[in-house]
Every structure is written in C-alpha cells, then in structure tokens.
N, C-alpha and C. Protein backbone atom coordinates (compact mmCIF):
# COMPACT_ATOMS: atom_id res chain seq x y z
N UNK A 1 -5.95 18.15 -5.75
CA UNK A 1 -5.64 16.73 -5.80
C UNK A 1 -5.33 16.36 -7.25
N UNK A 2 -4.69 15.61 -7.30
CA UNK A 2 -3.85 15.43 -8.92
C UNK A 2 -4.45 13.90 -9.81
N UNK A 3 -4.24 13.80 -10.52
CA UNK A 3 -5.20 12.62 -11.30
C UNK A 3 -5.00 10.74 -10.59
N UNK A 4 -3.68 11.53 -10.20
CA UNK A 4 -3.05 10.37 -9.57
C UNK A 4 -3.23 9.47 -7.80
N UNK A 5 -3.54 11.34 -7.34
CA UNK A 5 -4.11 11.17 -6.43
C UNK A 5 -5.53 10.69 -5.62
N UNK A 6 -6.45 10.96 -7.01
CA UNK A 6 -7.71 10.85 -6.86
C UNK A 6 -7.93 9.02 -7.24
N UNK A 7 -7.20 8.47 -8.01
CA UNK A 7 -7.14 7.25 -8.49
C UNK A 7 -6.59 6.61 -7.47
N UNK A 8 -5.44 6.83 -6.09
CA UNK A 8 -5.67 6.26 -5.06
C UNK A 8 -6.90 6.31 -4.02
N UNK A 9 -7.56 7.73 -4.43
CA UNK A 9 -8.72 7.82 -3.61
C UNK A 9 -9.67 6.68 -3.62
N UNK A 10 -10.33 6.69 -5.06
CA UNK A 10 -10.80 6.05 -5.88
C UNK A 10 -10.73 4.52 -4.87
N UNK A 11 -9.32 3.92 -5.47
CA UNK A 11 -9.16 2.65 -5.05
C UNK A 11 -9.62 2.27 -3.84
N UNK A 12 -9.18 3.52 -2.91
CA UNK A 12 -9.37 3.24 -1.41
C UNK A 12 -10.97 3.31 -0.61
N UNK A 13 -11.43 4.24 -1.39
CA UNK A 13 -13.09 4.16 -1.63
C UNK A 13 -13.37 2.64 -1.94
N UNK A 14 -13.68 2.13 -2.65
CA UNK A 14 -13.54 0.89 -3.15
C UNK A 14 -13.09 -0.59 -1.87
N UNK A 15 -12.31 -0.24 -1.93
CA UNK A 15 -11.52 -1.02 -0.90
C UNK A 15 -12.37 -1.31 0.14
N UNK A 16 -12.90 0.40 0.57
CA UNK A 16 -13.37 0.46 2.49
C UNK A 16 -15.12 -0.40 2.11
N UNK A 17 -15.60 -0.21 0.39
CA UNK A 17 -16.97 -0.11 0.28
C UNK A 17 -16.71 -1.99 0.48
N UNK A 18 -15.95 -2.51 0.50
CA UNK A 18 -15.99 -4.28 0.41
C UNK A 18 -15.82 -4.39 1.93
N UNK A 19 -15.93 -3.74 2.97
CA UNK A 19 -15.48 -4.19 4.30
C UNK A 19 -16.86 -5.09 4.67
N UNK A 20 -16.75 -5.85 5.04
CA UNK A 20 -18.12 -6.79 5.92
C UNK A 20 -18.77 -6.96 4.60
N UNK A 21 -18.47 -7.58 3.47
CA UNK A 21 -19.16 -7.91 2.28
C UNK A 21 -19.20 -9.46 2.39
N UNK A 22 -19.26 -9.86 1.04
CA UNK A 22 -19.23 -11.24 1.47
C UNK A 22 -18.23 -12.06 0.99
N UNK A 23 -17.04 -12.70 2.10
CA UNK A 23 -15.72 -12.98 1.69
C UNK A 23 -15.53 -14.17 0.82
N UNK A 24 -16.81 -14.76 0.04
CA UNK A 24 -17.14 -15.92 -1.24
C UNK A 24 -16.84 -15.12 -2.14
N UNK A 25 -17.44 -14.25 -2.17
CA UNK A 25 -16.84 -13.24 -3.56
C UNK A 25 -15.94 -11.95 -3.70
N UNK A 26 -15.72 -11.51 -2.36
CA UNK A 26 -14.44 -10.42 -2.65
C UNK A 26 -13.55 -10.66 -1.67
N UNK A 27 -12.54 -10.47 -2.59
CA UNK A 27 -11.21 -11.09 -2.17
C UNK A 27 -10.80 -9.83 -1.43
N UNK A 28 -11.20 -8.58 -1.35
CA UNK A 28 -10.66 -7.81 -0.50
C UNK A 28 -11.55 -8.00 1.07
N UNK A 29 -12.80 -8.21 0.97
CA UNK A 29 -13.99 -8.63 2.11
C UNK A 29 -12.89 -9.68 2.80
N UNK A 30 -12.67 -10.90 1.80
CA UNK A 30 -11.86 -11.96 2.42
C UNK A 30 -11.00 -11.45 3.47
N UNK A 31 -9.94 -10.63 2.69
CA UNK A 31 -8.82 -10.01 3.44
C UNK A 31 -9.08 -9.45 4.88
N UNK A 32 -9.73 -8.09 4.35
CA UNK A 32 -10.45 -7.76 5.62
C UNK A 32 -11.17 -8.27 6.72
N UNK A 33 -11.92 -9.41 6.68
CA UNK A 33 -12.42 -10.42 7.36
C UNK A 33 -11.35 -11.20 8.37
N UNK A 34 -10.00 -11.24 7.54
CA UNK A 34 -8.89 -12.14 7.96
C UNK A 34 -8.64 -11.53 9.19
N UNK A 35 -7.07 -12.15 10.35
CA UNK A 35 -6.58 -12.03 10.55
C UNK A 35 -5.47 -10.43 10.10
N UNK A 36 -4.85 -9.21 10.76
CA UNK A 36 -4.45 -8.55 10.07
C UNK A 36 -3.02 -9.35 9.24
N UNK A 37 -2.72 -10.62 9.98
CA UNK A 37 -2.00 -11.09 9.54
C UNK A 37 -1.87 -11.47 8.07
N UNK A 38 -3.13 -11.92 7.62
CA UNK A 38 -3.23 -12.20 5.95
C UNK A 38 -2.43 -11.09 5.30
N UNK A 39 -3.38 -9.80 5.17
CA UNK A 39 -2.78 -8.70 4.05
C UNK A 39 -1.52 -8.65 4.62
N UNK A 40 -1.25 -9.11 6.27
CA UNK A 40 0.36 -8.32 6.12
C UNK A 40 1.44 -9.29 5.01
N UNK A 41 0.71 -11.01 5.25
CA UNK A 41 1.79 -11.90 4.91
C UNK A 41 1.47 -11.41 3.09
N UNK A 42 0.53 -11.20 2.37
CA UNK A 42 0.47 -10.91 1.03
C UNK A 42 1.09 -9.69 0.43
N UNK A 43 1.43 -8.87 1.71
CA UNK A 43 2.39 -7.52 1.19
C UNK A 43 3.85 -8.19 1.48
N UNK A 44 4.11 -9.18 2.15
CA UNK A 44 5.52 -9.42 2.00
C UNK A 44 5.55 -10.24 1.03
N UNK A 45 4.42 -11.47 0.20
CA UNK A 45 4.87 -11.99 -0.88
C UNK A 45 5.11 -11.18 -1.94
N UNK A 46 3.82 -9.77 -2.18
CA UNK A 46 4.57 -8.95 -2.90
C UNK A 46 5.37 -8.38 -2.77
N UNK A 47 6.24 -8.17 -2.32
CA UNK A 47 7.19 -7.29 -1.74
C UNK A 47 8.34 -8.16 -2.34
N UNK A 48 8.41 -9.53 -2.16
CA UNK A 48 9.63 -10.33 -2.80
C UNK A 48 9.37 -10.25 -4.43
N UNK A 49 7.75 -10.21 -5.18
CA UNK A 49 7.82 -10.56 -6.31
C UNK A 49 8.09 -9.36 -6.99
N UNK A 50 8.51 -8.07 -6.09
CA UNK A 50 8.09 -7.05 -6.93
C UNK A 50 9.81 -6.85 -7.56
N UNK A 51 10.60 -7.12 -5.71
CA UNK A 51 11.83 -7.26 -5.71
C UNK A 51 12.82 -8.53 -7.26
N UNK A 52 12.01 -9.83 -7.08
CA UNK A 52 12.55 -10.69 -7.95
C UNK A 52 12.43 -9.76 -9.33
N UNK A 53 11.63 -9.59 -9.32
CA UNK A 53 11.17 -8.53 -10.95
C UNK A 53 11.77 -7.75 -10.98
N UNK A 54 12.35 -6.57 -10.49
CA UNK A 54 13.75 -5.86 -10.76
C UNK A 54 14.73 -6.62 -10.74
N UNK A 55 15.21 -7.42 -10.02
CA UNK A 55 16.46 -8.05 -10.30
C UNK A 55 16.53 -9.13 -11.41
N UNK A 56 15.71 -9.44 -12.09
CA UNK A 56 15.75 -9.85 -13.67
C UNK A 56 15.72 -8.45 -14.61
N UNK A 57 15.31 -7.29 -14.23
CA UNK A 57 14.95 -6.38 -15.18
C UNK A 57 14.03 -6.36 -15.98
N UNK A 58 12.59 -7.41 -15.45
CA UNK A 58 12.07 -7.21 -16.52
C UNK A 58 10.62 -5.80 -15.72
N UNK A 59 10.89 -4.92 -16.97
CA UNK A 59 10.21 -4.18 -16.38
C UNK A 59 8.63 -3.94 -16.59
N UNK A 60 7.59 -4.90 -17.22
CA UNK A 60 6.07 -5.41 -17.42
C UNK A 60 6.02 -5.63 -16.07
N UNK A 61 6.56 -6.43 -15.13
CA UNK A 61 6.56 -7.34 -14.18
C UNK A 61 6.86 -6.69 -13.32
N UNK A 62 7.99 -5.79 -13.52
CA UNK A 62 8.02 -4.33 -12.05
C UNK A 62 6.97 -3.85 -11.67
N UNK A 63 5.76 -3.67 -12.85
CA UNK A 63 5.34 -2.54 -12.95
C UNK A 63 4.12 -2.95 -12.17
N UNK A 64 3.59 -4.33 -12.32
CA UNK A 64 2.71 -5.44 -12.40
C UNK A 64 2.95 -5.47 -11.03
N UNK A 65 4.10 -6.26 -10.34
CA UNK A 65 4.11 -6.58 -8.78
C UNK A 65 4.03 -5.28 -7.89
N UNK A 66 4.19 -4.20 -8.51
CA UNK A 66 4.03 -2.95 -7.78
C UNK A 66 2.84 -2.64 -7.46
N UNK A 67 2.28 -2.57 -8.52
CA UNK A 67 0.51 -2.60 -8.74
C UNK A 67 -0.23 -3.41 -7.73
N UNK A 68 0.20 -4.74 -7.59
CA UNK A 68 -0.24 -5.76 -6.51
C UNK A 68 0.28 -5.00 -5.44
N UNK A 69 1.66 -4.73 -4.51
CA UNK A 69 1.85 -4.38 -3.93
C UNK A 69 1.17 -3.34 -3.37
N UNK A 70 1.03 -2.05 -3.85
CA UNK A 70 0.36 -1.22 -3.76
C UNK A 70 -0.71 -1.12 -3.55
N UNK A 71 -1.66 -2.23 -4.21
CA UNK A 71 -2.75 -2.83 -3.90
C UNK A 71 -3.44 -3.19 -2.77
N UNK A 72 -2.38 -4.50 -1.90
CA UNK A 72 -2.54 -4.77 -1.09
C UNK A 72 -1.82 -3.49 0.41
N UNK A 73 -1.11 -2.87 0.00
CA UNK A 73 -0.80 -1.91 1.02
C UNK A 73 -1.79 -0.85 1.41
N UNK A 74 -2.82 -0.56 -0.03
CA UNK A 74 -4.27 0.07 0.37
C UNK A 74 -5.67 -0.98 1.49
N UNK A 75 -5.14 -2.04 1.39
CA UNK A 75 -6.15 -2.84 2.34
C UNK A 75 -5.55 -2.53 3.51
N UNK A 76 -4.18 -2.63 3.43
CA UNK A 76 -3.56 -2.81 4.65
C UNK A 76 -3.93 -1.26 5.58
N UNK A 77 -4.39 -0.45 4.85
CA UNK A 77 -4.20 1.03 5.52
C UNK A 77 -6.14 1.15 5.73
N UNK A 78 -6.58 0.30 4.90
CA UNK A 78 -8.22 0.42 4.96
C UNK A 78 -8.15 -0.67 6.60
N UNK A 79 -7.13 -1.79 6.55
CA UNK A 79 -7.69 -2.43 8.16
C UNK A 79 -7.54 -1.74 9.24
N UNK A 80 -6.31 -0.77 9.02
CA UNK A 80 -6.10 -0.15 10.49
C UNK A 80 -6.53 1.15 10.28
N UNK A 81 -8.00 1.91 9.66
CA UNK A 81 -8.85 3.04 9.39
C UNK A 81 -7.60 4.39 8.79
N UNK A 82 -6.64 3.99 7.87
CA UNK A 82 -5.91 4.66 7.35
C UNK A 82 -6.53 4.98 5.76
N UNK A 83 -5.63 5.90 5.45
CA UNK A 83 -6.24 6.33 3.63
C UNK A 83 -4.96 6.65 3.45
N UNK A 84 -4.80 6.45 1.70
CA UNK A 84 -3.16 6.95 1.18
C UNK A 84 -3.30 8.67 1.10
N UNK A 85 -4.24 8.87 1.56
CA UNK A 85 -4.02 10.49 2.00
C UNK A 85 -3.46 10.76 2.91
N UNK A 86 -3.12 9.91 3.76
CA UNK A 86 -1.99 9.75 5.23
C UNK A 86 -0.71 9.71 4.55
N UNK A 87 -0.45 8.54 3.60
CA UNK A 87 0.99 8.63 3.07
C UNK A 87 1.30 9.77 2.04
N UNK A 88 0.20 9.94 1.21
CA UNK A 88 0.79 10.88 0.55
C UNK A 88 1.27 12.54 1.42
N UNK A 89 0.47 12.38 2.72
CA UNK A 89 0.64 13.99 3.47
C UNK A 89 1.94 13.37 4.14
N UNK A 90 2.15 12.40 4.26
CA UNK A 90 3.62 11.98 5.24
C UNK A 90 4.81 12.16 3.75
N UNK A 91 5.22 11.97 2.63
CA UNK A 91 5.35 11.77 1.98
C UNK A 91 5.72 13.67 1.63
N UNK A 92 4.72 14.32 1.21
CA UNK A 92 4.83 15.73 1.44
C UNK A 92 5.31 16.40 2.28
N UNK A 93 5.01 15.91 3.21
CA UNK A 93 5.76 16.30 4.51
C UNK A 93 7.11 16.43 4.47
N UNK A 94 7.90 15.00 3.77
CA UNK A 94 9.25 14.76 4.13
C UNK A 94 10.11 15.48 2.56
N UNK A 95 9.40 15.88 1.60
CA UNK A 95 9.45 16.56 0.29
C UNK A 95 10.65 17.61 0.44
N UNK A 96 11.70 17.40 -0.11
CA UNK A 96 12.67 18.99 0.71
C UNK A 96 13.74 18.37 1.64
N UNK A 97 13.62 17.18 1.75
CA UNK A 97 14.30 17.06 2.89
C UNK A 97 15.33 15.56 2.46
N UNK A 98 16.35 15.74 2.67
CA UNK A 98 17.60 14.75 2.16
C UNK A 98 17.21 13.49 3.05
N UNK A 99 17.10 12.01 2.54
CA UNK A 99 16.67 11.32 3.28
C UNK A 99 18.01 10.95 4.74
N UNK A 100 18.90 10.96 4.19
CA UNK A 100 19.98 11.04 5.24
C UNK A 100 19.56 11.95 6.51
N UNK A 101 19.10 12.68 6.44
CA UNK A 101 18.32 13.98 7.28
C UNK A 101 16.99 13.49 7.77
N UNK A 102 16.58 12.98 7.29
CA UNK A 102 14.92 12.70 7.48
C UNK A 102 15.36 11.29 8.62
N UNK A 103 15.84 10.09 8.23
CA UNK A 103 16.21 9.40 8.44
C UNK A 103 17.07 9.80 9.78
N UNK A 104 17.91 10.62 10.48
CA UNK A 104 18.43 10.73 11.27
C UNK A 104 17.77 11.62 12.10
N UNK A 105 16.59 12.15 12.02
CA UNK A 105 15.58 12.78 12.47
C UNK A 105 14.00 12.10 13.30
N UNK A 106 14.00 10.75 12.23
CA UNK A 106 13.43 9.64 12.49
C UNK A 106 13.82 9.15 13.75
N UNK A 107 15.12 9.19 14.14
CA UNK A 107 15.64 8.09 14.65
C UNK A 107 15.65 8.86 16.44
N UNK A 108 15.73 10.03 16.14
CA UNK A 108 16.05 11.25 17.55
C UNK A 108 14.46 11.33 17.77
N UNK A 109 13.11 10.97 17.03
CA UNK A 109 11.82 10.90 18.20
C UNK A 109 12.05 9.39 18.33
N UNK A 110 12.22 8.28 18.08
CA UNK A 110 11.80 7.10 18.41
C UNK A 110 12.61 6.73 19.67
C-alpha cells in the first residue's frame, strides 16, 4: 500500500469512526445521520466548485475543491459500507486499458 493509499485509508477510518456520533459536533456524524441525499447533494456542489476552479485556472482552488470533493465522496462510500479500497481496486483493474475500450466494455454488461 503506498503513502497515498494509506492516507485514504486513514481518512476513511476516520470517517466510519464518526458514524452514530453526535451530529452537534461532527459534521461527518451530521452527514451520515442525513438523508443519503445530503452527501449526495454536497458532492454535486463540489463537483461544480471544483469544476468553476479549473475554468478560471486558478490552481490553489483546484486543488482545494478536489480535496472537498474527495472528501465528501469518502462519506459517500462510508454510507453505502464502501472503502476507497473499492475504487482504488476498480481503478487498477481498468490500469492498461484505453478508456475508449473500457468504456465500450462498460456499456456491453449494462
């Protein structure tokens, strides 16, 4: 596991240890507590701010809304009993492989 990898571990550890905490003081408890609808609607606000921030170029603010993003996409995988050890093995998985290919491969199981 790579330094990088363990620092999503890390996070996601973290994440699962706030489940049923108390949603006055953690904003991830909050989340989790919510509706799955909350984290989903806060990954699409990040998702626009991360977007607005490349299309100015400023890149503090790429780096920043990604971080959030990413953030909230680890709750999102802690509500439905997922870990970014799922994406990163999906992710590996598809490693080697032209997304044009992957993508039209996608499309022949669904």
């Amino acid at each position: 596991m790579t330094d990088d990898d363990r620092t999503l571990a890390r996070l996601a550890d973290v994440i699962e240890s706030r489940r049923g905490g108390d949603a006055a003081t953690s904003y991830v408890a909050r989340l989790l507590a919510a509706s799955p609808d909350a984290v989903l609607k806060k990954i699409g606000e990040e998702a626009t701010e991360t977007v607005m921030a490349a299309k100015d170029g400023a890149t503090d603010r790429i780096v920043a809304e990604c971080a959030d993003l990413w953030f909230h996409c680890l709750v999102m995988l802690a509500r439905y009993g997922l870990r970014p050890e799922h994406v990163l093995a999906e992710l590996q998985r598809r490693a080697g492989t032209s997304g044009i290919e992957e993508k039209a491969l996608r499309k022949l199981r669904e």
